[in-house]
Protein backbone atom coordinates (compact mmCIF):
# COMPACT_ATOMS: atom_id res chain seq x y z
CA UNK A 1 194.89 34.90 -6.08
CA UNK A 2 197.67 35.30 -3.75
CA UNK A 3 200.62 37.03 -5.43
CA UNK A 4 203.95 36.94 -3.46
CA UNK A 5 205.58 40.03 -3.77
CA UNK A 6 209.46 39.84 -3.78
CA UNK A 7 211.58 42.51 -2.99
CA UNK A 8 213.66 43.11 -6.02
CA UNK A 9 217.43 41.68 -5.17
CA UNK A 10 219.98 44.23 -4.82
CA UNK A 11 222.60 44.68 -7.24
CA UNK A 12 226.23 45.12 -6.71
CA UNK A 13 226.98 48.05 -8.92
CA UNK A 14 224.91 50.25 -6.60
CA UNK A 15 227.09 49.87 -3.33
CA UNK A 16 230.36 50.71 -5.80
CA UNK A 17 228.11 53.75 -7.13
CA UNK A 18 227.68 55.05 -3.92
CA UNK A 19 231.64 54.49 -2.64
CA UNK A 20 232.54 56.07 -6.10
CA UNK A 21 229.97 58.84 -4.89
CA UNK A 22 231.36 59.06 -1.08
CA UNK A 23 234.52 58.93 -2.59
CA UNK A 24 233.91 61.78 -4.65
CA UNK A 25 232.55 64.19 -2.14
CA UNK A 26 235.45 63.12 0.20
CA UNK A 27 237.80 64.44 -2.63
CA UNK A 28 235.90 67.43 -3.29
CA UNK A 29 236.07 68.25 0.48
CA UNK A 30 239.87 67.56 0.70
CA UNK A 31 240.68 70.17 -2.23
CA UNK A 32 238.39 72.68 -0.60
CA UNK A 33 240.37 72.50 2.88
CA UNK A 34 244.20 72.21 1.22
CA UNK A 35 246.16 75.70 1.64
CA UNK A 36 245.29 77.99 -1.59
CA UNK A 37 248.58 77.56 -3.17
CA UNK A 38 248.47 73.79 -3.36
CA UNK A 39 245.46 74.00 -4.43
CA UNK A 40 245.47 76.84 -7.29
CA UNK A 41 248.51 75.01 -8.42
CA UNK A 42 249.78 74.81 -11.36
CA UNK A 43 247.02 77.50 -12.70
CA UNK A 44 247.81 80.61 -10.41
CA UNK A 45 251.44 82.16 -10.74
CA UNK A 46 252.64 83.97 -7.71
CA UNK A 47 253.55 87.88 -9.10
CA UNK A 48 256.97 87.67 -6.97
CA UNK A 49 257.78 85.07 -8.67
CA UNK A 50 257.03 86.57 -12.59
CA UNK A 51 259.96 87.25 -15.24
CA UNK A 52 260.45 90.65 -13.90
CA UNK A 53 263.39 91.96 -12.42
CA UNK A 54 263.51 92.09 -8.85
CA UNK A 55 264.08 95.16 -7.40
CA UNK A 56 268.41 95.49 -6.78
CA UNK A 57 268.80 92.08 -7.89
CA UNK A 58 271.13 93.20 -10.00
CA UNK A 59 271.80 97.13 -10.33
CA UNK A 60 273.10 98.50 -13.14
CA UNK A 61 276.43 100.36 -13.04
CA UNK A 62 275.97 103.92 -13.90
CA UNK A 63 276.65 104.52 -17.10
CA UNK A 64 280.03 106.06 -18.68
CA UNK A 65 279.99 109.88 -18.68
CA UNK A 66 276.68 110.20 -17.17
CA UNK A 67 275.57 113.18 -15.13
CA UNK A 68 274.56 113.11 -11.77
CA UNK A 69 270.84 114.60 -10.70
CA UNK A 70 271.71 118.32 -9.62
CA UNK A 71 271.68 118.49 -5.89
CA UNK A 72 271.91 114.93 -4.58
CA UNK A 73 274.97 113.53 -3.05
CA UNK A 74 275.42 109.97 -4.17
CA UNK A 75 276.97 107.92 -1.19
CA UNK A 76 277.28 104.89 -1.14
CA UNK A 77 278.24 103.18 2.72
CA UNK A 78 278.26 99.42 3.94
CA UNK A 79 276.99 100.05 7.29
CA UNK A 80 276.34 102.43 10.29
CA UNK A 81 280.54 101.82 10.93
CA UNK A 82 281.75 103.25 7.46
CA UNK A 83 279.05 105.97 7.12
CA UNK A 84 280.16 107.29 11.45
CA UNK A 85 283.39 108.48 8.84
CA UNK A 86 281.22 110.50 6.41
CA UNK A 87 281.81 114.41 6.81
CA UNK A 88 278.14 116.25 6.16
CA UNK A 89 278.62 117.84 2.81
CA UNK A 90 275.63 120.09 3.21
CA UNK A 91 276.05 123.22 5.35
CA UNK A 92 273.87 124.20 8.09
CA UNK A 93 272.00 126.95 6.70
CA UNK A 94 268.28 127.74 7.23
CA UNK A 95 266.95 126.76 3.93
CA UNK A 96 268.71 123.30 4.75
CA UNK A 97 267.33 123.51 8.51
CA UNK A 98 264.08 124.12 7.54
CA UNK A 99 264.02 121.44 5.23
CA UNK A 100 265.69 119.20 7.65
CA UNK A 101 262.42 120.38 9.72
CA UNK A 102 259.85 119.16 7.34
CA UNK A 103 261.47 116.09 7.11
CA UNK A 104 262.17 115.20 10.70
CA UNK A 105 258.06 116.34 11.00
CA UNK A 106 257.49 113.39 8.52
CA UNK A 107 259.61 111.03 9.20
CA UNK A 108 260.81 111.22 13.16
CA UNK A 109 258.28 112.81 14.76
CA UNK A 110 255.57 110.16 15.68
CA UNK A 111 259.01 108.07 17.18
CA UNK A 112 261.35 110.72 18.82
CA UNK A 113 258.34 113.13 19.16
CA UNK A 114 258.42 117.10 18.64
CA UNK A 115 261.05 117.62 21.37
CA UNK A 116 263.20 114.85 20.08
CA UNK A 117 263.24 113.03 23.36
CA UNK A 118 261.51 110.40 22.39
CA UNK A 119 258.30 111.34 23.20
CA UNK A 120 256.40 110.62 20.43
CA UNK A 121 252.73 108.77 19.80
CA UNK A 122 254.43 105.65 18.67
CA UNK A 123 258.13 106.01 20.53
CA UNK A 124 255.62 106.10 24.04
CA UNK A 125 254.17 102.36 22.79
CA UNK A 126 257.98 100.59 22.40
CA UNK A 127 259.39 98.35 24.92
CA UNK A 128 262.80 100.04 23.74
CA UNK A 129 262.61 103.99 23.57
CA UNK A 130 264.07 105.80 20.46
CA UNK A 131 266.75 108.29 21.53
CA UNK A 132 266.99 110.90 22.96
CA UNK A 133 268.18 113.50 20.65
CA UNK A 134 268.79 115.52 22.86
CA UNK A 135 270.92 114.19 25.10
CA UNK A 136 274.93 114.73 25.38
CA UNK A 137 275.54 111.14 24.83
CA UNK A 138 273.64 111.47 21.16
CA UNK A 139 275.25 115.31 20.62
CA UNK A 140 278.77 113.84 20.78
CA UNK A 141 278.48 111.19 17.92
CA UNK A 142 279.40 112.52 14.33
CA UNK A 143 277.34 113.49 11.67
CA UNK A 144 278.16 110.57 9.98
CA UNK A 145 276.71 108.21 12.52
CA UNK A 146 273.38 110.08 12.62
CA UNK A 147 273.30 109.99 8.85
CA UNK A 148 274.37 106.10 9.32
CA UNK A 149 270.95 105.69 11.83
CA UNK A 150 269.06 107.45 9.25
CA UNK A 151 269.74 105.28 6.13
CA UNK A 152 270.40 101.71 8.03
CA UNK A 153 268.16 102.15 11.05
CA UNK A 154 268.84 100.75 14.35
CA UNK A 155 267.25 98.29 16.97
CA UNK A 156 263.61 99.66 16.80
CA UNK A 157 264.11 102.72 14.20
CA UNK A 158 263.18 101.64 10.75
CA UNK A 159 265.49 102.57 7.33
CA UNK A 160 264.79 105.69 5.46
CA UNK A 161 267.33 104.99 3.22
CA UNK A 162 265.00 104.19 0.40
CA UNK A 163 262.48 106.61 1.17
CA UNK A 164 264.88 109.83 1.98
CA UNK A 165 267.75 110.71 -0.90
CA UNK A 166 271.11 111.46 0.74
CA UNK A 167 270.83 115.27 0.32
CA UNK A 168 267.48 115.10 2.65
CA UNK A 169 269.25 112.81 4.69
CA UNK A 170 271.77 115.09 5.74
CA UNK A 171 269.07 118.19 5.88
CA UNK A 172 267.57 115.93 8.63
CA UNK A 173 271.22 115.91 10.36
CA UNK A 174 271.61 119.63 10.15
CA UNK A 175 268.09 119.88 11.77
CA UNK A 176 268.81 117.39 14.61
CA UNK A 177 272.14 119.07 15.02
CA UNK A 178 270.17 122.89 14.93
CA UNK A 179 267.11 122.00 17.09
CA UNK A 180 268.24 119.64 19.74
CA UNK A 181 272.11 120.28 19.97
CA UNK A 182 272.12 124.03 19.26
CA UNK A 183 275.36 123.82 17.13
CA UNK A 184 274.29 126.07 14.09
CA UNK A 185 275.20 129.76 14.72
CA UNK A 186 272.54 132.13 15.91
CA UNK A 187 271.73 133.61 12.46
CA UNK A 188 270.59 130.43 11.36
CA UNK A 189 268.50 129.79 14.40
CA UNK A 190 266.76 133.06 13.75
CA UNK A 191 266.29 132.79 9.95
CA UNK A 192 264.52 129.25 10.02
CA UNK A 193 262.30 130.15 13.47
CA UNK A 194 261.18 133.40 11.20
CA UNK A 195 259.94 131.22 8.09
């Protein structure tokens, strides 16, 4: 008996099943390569962007008849400009050198180095060398300007102003004023090399 074997006939939902498939994985594949925030959308909330207040978004006023913190000089400048005016409320004693010291250790050294010429491990790596604090040019501004440097920062110096209060602020002035520009009297040169 001969039998004639027939292929069976293809149907027409198979080659849409397989599109639908291709289609699919295609999609799939798309999703995978978007940027994560398109993607993670609307599921994932970015935390900068939460309910909380942003930090000095909007400070609050001090209130009435409050007290300051003992020892810290609120100031409160616009710029370098208005703070070159400030007078240094703190004297130049050695307690306030030497703390002036172990701030400017922190804080200054790896830029302006040790010697305060600019030495330091990172100052030696920037296309634009930090100051020279020891030079007559940087002796002759005020104390106000330094302390304006300090808090604002300049072309390559970072600001401190959030990370130094203005009472340590103006220790570091005393000590930049003490070390480099030898304007403190010799007694206080003598009491903060002895501690």
């Amino acid at each position: 008996m001969n039998v004639l074997l027939r292929s069976p006939r293809p149907s027409r939902a198979r080659p849409v099943r397989d599109r639908l498939a291709a289609a699919g994985v295609l999609a799939a594949a798309l999703c995978a390569a978007l940027p994560g925030p398109a993607a993670a959308w609307p599921w994932s909330r970015d935390m900068t962007d939460s309910i909380a207040i942003k930090p000095q978004a909007h400070p609050m006023p001090f209130p009435r008849r409050s007290v300051p913190v003992p020892d810290t000089a609120t100031v409160r400048v616009a710029d370098k400009e208005a703070a070159s005016k400030l007078l240094n409320p703190i004297p130049s004693t050695p307690d306030s050198v030497n703390q002036g010291k172990a701030l400017f250790t922190i804080y200054c050294t790896p830029c302006h180095g040790v010697s305060g010429t600019g030495d330091g491990l990172v100052g030696e790596k920037l296309v634009l060398r930090p100051f020279n604090l020891t030079s007559p040019t940087v002796q002759v501004i005020p104390d106000g300007l330094i302390f304006g440097y300090v808090t604002f920062g300049g072309e390559v110096m970072p600001s401190y102003g959030n990370d130094l209060s203005p009472t340590e602020r103006w220790h570091v002035v005393n000590y930049v004023r003490c070390a480099f520009g030898n304007r403190c009297g010799p007694a206080v040169i003598a009491k903060s090399a002895a501690k």
